[in-house]
PDB file of N, CA and C in Angstrom:
ATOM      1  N   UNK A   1     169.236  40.745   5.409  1.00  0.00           N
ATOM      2  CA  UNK A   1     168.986  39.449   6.010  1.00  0.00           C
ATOM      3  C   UNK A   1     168.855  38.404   4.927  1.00  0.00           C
ATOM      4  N   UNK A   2     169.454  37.208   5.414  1.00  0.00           N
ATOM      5  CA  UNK A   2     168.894  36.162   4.258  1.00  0.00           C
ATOM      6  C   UNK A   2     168.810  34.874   5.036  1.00  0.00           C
ATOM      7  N   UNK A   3     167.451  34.174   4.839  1.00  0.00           N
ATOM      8  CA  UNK A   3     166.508  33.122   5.001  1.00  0.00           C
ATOM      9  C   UNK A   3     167.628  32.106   5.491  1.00  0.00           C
ATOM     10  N   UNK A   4     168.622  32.290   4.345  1.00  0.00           N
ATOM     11  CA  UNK A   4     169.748  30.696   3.971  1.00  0.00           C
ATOM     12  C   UNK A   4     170.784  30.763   5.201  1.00  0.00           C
ATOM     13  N   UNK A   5     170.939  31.787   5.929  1.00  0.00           N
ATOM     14  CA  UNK A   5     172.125  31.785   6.773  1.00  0.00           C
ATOM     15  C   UNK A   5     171.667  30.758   7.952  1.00  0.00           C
ATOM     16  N   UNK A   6     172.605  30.040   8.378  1.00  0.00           N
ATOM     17  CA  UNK A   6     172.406  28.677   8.881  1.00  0.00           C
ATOM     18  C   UNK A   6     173.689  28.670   9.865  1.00  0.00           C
ATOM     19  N   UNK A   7     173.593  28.322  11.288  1.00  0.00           N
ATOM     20  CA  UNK A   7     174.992  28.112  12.296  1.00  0.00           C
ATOM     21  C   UNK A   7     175.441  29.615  12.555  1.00  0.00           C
ATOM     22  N   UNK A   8     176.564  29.682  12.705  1.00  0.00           N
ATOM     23  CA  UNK A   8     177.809  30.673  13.210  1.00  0.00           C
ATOM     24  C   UNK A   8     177.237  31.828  12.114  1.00  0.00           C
ATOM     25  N   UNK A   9     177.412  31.708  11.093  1.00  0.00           N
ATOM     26  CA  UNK A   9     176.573  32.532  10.071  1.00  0.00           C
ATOM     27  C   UNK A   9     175.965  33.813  10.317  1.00  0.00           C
ATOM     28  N   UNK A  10     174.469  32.242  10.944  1.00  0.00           N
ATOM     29  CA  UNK A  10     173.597  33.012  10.990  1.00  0.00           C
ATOM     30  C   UNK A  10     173.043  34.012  12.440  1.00  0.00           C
ATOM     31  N   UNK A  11     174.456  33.330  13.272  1.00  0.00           N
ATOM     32  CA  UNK A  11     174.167  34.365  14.963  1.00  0.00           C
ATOM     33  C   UNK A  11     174.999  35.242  14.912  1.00  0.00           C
ATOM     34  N   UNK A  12     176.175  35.231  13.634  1.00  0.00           N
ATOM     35  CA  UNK A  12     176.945  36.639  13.481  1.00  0.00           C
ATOM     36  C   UNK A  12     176.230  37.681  13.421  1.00  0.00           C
ATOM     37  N   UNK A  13     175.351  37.615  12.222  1.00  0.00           N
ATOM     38  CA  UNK A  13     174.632  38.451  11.783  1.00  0.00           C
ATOM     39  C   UNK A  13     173.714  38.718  12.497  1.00  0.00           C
ATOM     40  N   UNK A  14     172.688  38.368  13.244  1.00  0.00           N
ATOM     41  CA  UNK A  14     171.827  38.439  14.577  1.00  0.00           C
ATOM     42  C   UNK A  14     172.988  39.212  15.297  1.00  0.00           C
ATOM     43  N   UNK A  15     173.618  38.588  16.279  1.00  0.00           N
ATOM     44  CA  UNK A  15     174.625  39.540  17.271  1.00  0.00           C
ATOM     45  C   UNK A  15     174.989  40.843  16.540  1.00  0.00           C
ATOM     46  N   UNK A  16     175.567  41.029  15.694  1.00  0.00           N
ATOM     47  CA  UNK A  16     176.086  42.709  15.369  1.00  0.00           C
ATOM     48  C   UNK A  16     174.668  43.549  15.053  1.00  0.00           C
ATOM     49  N   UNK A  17     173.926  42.668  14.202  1.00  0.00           N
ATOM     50  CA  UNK A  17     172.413  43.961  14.381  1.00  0.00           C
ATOM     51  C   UNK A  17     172.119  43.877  15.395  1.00  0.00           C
ATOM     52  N   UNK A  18     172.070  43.267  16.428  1.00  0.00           N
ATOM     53  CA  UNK A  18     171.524  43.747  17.804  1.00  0.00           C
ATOM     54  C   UNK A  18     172.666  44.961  18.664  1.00  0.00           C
ATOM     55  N   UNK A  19     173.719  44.353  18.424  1.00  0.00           N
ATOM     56  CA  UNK A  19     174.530  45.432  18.998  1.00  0.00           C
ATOM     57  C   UNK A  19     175.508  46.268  18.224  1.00  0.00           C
ATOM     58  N   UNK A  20     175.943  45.990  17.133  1.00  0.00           N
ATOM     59  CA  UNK A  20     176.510  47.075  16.449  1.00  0.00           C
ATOM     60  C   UNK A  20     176.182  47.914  15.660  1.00  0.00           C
ATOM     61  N   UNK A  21     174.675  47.404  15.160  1.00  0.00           N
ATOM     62  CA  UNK A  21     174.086  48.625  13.937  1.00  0.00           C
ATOM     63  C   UNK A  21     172.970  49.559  14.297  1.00  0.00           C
ATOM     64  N   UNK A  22     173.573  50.807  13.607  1.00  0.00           N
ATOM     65  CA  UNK A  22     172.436  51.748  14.059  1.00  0.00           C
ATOM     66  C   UNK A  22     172.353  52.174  12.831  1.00  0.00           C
ATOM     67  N   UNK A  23     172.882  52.545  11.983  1.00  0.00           N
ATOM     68  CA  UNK A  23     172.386  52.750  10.607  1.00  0.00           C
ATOM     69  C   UNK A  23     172.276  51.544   9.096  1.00  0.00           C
ATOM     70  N   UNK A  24     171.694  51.917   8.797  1.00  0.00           N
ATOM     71  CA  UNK A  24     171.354  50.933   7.461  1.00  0.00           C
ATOM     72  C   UNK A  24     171.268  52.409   5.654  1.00  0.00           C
ATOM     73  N   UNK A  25     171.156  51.506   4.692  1.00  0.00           N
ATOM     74  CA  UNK A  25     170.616  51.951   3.763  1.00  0.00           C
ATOM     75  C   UNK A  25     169.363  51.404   3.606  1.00  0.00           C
ATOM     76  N   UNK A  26     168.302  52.207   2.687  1.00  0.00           N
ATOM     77  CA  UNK A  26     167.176  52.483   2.378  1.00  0.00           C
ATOM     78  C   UNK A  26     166.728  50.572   2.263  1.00  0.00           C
ATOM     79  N   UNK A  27     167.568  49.953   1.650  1.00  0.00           N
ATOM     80  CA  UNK A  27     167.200  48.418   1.342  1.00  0.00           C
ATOM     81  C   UNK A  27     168.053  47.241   2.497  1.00  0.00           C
ATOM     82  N   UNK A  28     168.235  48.047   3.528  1.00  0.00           N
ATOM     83  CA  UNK A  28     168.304  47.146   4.389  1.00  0.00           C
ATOM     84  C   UNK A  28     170.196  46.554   4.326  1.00  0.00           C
ATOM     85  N   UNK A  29     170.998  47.422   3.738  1.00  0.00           N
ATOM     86  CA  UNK A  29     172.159  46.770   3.653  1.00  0.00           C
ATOM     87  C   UNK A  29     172.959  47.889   4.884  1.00  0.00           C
ATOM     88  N   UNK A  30     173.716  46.765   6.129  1.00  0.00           N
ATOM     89  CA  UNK A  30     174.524  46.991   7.413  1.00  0.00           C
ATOM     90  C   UNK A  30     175.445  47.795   7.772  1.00  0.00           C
ATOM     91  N   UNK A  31     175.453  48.819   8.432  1.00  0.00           N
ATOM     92  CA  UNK A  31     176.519  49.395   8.168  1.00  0.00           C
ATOM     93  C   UNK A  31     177.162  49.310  10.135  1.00  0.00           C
ATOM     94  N   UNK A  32     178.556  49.035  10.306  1.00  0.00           N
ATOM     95  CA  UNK A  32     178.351  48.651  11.609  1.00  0.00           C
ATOM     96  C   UNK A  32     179.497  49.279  12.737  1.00  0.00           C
ATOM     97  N   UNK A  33     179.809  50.613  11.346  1.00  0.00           N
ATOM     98  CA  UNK A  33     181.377  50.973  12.388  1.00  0.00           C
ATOM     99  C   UNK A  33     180.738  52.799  13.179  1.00  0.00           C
ATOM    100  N   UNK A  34     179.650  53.037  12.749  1.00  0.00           N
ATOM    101  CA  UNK A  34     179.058  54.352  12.725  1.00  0.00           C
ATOM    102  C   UNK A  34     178.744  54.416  14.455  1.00  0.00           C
ATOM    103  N   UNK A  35     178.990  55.608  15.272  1.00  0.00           N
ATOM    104  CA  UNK A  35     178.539  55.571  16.235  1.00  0.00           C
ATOM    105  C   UNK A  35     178.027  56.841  16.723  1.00  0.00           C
ATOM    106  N   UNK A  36     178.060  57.798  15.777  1.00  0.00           N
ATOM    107  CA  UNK A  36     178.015  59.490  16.402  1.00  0.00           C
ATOM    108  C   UNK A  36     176.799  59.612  16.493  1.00  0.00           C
ATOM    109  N   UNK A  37     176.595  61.173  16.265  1.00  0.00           N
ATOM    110  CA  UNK A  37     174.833  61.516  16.125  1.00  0.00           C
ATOM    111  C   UNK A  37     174.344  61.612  15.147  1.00  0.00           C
ATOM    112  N   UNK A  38     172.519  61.686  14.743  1.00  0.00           N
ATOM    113  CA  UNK A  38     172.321  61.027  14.189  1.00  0.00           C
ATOM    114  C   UNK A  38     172.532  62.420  12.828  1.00  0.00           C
ATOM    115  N   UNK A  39     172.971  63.208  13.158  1.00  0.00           N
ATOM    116  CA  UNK A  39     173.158  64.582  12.076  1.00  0.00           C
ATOM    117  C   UNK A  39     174.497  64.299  11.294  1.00  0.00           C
ATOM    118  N   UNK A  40     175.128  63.473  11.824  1.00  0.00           N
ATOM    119  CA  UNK A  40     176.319  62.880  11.208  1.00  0.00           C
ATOM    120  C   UNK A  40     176.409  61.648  10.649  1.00  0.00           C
ATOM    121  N   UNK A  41     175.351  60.852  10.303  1.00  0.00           N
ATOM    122  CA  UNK A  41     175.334  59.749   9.257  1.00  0.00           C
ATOM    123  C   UNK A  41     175.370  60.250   8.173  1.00  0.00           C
ATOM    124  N   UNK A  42     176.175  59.300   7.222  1.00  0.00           N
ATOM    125  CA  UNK A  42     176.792  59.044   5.836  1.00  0.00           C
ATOM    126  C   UNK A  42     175.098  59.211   4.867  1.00  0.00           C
ATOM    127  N   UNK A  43     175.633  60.334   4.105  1.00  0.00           N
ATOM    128  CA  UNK A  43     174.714  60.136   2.860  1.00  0.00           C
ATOM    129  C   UNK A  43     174.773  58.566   2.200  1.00  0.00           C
ATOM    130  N   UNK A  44     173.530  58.134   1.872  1.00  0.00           N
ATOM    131  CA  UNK A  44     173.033  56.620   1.248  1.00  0.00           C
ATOM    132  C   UNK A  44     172.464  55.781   2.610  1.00  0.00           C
ATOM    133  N   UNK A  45     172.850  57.010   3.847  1.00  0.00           N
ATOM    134  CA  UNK A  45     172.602  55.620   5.198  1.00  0.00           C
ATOM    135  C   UNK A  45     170.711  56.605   5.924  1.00  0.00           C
ATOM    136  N   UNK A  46     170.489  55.825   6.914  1.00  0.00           N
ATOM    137  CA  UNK A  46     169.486  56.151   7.475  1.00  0.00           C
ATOM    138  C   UNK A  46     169.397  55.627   9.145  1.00  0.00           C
ATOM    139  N   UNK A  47     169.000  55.982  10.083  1.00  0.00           N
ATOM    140  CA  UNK A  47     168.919  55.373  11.134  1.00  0.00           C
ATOM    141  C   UNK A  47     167.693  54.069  11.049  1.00  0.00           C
ATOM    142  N   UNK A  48     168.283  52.760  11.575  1.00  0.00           N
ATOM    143  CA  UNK A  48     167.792  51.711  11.144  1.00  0.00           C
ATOM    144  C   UNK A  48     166.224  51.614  11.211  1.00  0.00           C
ATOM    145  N   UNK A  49     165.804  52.648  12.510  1.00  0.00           N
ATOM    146  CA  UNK A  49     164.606  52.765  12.649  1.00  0.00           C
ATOM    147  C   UNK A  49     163.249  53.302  11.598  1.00  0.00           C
ATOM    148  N   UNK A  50     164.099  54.430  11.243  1.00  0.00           N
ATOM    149  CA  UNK A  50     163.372  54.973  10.417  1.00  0.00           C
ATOM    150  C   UNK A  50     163.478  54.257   8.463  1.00  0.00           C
ATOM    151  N   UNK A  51     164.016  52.734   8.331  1.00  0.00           N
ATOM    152  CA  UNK A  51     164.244  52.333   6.995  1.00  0.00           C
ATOM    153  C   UNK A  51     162.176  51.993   6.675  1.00  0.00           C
ATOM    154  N   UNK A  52     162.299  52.449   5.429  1.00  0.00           N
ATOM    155  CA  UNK A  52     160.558  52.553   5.378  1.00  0.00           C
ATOM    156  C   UNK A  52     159.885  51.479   5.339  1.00  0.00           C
ATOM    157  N   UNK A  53     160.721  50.180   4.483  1.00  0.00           N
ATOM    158  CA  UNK A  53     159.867  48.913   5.072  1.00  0.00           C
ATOM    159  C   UNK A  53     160.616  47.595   5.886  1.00  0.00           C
ATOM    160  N   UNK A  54     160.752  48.365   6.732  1.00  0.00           N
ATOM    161  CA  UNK A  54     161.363  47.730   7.968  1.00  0.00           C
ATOM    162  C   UNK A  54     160.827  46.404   8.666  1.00  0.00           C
ATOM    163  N   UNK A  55     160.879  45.142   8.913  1.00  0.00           N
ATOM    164  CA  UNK A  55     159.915  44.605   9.327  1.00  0.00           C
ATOM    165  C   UNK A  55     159.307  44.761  10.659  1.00  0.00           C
ATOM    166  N   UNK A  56     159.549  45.101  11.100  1.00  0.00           N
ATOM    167  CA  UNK A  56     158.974  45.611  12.616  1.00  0.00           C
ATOM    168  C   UNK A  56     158.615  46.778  12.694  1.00  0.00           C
ATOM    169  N   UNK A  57     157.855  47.097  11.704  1.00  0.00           N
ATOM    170  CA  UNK A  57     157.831  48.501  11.391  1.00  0.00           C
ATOM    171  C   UNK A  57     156.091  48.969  12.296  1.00  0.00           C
ATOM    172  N   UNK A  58     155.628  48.206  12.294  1.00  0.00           N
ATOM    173  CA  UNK A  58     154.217  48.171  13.279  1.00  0.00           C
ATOM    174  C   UNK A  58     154.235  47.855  14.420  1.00  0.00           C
ATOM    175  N   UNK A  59     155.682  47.396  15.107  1.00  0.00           N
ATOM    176  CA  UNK A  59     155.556  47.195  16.698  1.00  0.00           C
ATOM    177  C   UNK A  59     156.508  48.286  16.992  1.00  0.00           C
ATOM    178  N   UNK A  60     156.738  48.386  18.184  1.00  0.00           N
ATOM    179  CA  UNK A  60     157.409  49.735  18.961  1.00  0.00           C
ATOM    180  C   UNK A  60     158.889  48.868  19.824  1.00  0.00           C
ATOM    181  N   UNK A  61     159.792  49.163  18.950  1.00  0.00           N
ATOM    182  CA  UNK A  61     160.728  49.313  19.544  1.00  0.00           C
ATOM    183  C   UNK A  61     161.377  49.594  20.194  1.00  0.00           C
ATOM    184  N   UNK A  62     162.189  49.080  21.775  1.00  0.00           N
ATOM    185  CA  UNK A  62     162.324  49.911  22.544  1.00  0.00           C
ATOM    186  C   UNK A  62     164.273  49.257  22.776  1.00  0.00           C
ATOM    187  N   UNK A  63     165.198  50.173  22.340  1.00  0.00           N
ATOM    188  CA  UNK A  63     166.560  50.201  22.205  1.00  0.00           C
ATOM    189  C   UNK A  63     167.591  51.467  22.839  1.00  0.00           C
ATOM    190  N   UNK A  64     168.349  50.227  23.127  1.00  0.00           N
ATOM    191  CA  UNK A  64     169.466  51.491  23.270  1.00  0.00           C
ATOM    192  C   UNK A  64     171.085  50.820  22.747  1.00  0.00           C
ATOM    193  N   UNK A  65     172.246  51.229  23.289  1.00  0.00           N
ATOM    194  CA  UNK A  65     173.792  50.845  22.924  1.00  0.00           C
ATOM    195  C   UNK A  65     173.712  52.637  21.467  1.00  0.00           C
ATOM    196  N   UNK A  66     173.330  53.297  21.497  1.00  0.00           N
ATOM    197  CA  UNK A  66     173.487  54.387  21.239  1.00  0.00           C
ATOM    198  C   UNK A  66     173.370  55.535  21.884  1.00  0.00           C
ATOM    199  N   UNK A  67     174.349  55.776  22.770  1.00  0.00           N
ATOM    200  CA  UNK A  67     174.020  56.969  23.611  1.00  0.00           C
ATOM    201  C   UNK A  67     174.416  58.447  22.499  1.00  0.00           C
ATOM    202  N   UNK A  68     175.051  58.458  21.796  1.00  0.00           N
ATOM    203  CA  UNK A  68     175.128  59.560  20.725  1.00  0.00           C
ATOM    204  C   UNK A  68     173.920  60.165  20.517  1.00  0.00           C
ATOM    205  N   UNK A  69     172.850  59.407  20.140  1.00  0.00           N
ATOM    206  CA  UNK A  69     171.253  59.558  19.711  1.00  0.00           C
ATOM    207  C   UNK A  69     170.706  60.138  20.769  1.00  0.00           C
ATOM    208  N   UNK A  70     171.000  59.624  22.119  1.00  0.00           N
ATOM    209  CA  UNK A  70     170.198  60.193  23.086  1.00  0.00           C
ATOM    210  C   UNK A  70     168.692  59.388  23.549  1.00  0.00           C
ATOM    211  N   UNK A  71     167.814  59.953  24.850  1.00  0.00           N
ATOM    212  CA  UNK A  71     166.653  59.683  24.442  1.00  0.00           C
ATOM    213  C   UNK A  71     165.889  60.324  23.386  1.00  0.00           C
ATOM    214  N   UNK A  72     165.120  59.400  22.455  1.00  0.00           N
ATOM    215  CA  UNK A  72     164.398  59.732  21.486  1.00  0.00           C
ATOM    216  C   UNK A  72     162.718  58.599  21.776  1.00  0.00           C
ATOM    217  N   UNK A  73     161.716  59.314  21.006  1.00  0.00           N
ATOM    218  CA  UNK A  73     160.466  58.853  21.350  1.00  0.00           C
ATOM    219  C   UNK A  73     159.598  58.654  20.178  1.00  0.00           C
ATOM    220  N   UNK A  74     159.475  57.763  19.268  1.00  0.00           N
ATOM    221  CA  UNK A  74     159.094  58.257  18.161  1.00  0.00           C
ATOM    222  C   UNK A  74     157.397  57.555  18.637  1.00  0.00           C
ATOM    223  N   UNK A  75     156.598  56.731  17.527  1.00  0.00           N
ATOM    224  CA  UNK A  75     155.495  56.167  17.355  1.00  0.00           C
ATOM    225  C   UNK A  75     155.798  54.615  17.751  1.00  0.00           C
ATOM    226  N   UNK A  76     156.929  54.010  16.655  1.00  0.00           N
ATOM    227  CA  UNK A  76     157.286  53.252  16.866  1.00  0.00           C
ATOM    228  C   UNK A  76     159.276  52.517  17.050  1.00  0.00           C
ATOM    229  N   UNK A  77     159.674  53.436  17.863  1.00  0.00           N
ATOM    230  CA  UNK A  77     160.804  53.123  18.591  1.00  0.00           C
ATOM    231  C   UNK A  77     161.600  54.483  19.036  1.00  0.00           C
ATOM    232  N   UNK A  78     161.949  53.771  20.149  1.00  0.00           N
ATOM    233  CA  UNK A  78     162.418  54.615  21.686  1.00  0.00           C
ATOM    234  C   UNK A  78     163.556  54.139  22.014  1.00  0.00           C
ATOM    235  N   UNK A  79     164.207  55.127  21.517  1.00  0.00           N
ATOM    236  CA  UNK A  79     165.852  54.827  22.716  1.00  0.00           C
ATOM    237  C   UNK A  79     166.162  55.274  23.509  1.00  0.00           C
ATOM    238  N   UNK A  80     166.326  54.301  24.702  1.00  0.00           N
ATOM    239  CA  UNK A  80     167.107  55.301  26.090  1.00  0.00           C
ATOM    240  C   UNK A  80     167.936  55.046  26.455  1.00  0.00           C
ATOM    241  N   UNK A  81     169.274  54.795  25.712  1.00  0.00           N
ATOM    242  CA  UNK A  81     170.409  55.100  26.187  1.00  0.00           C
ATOM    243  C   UNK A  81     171.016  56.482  26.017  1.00  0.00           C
ATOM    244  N   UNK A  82     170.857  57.055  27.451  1.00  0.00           N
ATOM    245  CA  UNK A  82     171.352  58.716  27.302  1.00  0.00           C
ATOM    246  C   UNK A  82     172.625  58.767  27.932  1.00  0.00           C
ATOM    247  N   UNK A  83     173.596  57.710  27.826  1.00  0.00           N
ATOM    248  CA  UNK A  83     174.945  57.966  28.089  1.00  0.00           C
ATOM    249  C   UNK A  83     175.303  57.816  29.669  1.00  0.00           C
ATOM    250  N   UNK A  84     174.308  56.712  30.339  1.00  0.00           N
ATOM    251  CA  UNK A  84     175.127  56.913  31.793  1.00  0.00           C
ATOM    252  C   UNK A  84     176.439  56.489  32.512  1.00  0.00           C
ATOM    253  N   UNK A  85     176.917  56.011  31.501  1.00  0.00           N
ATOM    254  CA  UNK A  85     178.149  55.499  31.524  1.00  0.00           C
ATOM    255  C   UNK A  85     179.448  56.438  31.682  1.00  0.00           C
ATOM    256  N   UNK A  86     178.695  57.559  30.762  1.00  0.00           N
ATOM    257  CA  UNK A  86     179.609  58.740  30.243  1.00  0.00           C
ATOM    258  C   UNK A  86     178.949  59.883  31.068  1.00  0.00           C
ATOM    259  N   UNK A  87     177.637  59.810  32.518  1.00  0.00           N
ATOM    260  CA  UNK A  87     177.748  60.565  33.302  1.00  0.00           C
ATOM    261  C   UNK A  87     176.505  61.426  33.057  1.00  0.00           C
ATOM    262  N   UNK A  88     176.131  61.050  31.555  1.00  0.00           N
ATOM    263  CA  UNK A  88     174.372  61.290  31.690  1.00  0.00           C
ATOM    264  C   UNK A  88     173.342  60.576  32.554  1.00  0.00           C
ATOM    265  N   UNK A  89     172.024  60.592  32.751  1.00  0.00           N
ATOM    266  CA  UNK A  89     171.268  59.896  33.546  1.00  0.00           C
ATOM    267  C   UNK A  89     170.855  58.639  32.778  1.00  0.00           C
ATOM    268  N   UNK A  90     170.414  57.082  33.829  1.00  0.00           N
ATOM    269  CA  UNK A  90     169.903  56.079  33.463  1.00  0.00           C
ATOM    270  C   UNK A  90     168.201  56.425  32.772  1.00  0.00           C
ATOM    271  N   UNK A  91     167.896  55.854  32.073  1.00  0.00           N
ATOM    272  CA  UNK A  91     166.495  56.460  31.609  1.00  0.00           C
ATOM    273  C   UNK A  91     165.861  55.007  31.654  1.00  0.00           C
ATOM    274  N   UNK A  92     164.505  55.266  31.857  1.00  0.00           N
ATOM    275  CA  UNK A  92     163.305  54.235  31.632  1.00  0.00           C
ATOM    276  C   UNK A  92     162.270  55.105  31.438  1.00  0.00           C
ATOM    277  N   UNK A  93     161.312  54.004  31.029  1.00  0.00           N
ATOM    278  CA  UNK A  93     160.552  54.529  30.037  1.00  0.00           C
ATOM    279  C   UNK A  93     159.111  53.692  30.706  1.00  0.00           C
ATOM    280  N   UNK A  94     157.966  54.146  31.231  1.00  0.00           N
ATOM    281  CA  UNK A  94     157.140  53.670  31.080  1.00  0.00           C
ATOM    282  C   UNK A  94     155.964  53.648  30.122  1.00  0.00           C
ATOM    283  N   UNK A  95     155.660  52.333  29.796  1.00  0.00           N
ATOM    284  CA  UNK A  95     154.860  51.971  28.049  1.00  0.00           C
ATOM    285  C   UNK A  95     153.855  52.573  28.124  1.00  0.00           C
ATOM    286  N   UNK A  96     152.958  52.278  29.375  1.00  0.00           N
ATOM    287  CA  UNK A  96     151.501  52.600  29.225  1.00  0.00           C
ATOM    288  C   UNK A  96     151.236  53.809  28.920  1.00  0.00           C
ATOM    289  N   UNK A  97     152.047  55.242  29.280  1.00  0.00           N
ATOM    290  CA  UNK A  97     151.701  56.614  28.976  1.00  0.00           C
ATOM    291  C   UNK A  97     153.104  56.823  28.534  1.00  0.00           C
ATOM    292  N   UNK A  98     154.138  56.225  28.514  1.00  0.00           N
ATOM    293  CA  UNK A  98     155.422  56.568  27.655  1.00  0.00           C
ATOM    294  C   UNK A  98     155.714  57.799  28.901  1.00  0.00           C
ATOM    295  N   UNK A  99     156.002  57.291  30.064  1.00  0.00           N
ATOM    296  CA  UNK A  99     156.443  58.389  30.982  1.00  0.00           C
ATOM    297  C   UNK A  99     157.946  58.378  31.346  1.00  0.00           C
ATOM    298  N   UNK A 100     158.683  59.158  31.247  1.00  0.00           N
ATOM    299  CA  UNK A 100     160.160  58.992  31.238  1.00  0.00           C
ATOM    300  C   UNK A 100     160.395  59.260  32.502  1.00  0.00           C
ATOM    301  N   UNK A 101     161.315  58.459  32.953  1.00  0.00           N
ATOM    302  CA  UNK A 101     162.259  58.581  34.592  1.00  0.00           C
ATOM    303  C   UNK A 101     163.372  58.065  34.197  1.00  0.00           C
ATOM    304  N   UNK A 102     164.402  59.229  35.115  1.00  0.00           N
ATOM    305  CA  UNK A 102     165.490  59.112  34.749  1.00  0.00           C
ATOM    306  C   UNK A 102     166.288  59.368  36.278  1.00  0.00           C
ATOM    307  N   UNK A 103     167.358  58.741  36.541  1.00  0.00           N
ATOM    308  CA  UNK A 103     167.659  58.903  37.467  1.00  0.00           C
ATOM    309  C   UNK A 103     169.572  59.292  37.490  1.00  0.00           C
ATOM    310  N   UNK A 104     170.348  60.060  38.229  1.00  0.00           N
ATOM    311  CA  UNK A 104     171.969  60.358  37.473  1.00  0.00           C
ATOM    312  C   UNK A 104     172.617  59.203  38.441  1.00  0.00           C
ATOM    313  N   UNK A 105     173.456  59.091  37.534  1.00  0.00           N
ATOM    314  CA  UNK A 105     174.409  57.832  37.861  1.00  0.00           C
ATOM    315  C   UNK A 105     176.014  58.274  38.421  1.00  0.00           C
ATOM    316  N   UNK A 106     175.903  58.056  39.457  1.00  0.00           N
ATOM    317  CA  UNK A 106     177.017  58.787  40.057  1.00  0.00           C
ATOM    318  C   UNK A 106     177.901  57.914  39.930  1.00  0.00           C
ATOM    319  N   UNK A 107     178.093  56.870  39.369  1.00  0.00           N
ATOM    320  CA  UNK A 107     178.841  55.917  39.355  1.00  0.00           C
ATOM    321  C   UNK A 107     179.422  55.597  37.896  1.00  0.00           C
ATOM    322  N   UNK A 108     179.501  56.751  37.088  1.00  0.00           N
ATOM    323  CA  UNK A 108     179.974  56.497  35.760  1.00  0.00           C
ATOM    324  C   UNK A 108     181.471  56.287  35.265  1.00  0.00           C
ATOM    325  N   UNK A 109     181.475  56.536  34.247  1.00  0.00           N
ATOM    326  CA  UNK A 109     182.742  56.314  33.655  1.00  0.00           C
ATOM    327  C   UNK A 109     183.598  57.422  33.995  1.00  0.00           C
ATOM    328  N   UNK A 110     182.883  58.368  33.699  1.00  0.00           N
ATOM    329  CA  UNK A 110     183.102  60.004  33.926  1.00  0.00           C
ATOM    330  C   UNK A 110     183.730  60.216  35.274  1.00  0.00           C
ATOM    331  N   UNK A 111     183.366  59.575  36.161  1.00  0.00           N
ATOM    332  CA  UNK A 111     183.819  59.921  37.549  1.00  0.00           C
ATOM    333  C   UNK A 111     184.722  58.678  37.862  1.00  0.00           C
ATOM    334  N   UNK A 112     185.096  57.959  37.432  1.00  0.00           N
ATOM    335  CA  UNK A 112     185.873  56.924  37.640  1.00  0.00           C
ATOM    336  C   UNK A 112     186.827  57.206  36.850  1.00  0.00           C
ATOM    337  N   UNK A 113     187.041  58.102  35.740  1.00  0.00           N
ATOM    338  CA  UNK A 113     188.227  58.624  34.822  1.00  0.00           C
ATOM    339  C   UNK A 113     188.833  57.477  34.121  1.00  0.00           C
ATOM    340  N   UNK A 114     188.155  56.623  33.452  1.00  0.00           N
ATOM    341  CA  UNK A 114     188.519  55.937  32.819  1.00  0.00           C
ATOM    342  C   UNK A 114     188.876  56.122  31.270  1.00  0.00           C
TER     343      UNK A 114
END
């Protein structure tokens, strides 16, 4: 990230970390073409969540646009995109006890054969 990015710039860079990055290196540099699981990231990379001084590293994140990853539950960030697109179930997540409901989506990609 940098302070100076200003206009078009600076919502490029906003828009693709929100939706294209899931891995980073240790110092925060983008990596944005990666989409598999997370046993298959590139040595030097890390899942963005786990970078150690992350700034949001004390609130709880709650993401998805990675269905590869799956649901995951950590301390501080939770993804539930478990692929319903591709015919896994929709997931939610309730905060107060972190209770998972999930419901199957009969209406996926999978069954539409796209």
């Amino acid at each position: 990230w940098n302070d100076g990015l200003t206009g078009y710039k600076r919502l490029r860079v906003i828009t693709n970390a929100l939706t294209r990055m899931r891995i980073c290196t240790a110092q925060g540099e983008m990596e944005f073409d990666f989409k598999a699981e997370q046993h298959k990231i590139p040595e030097g990379y890390l899942p963005w969540f786990d970078v150690p001084d992350r700034a949001a590293r004390t609130a709880t994140v709650v993401f998805g646009h990675w269905s590869a990853l799956g649901l995951m539950i950590k301390d501080h960030a939770i993804a539930l995109d478990t692929g319903c697109l591709w015919g896994g179930p929709l997931t939610a997540i309730r905060l107060e006890d972190r209770a998972v409901i999930q419901v199957p989506c009969a209406d996926s990609a999978v069954a539409k054969h796209w």
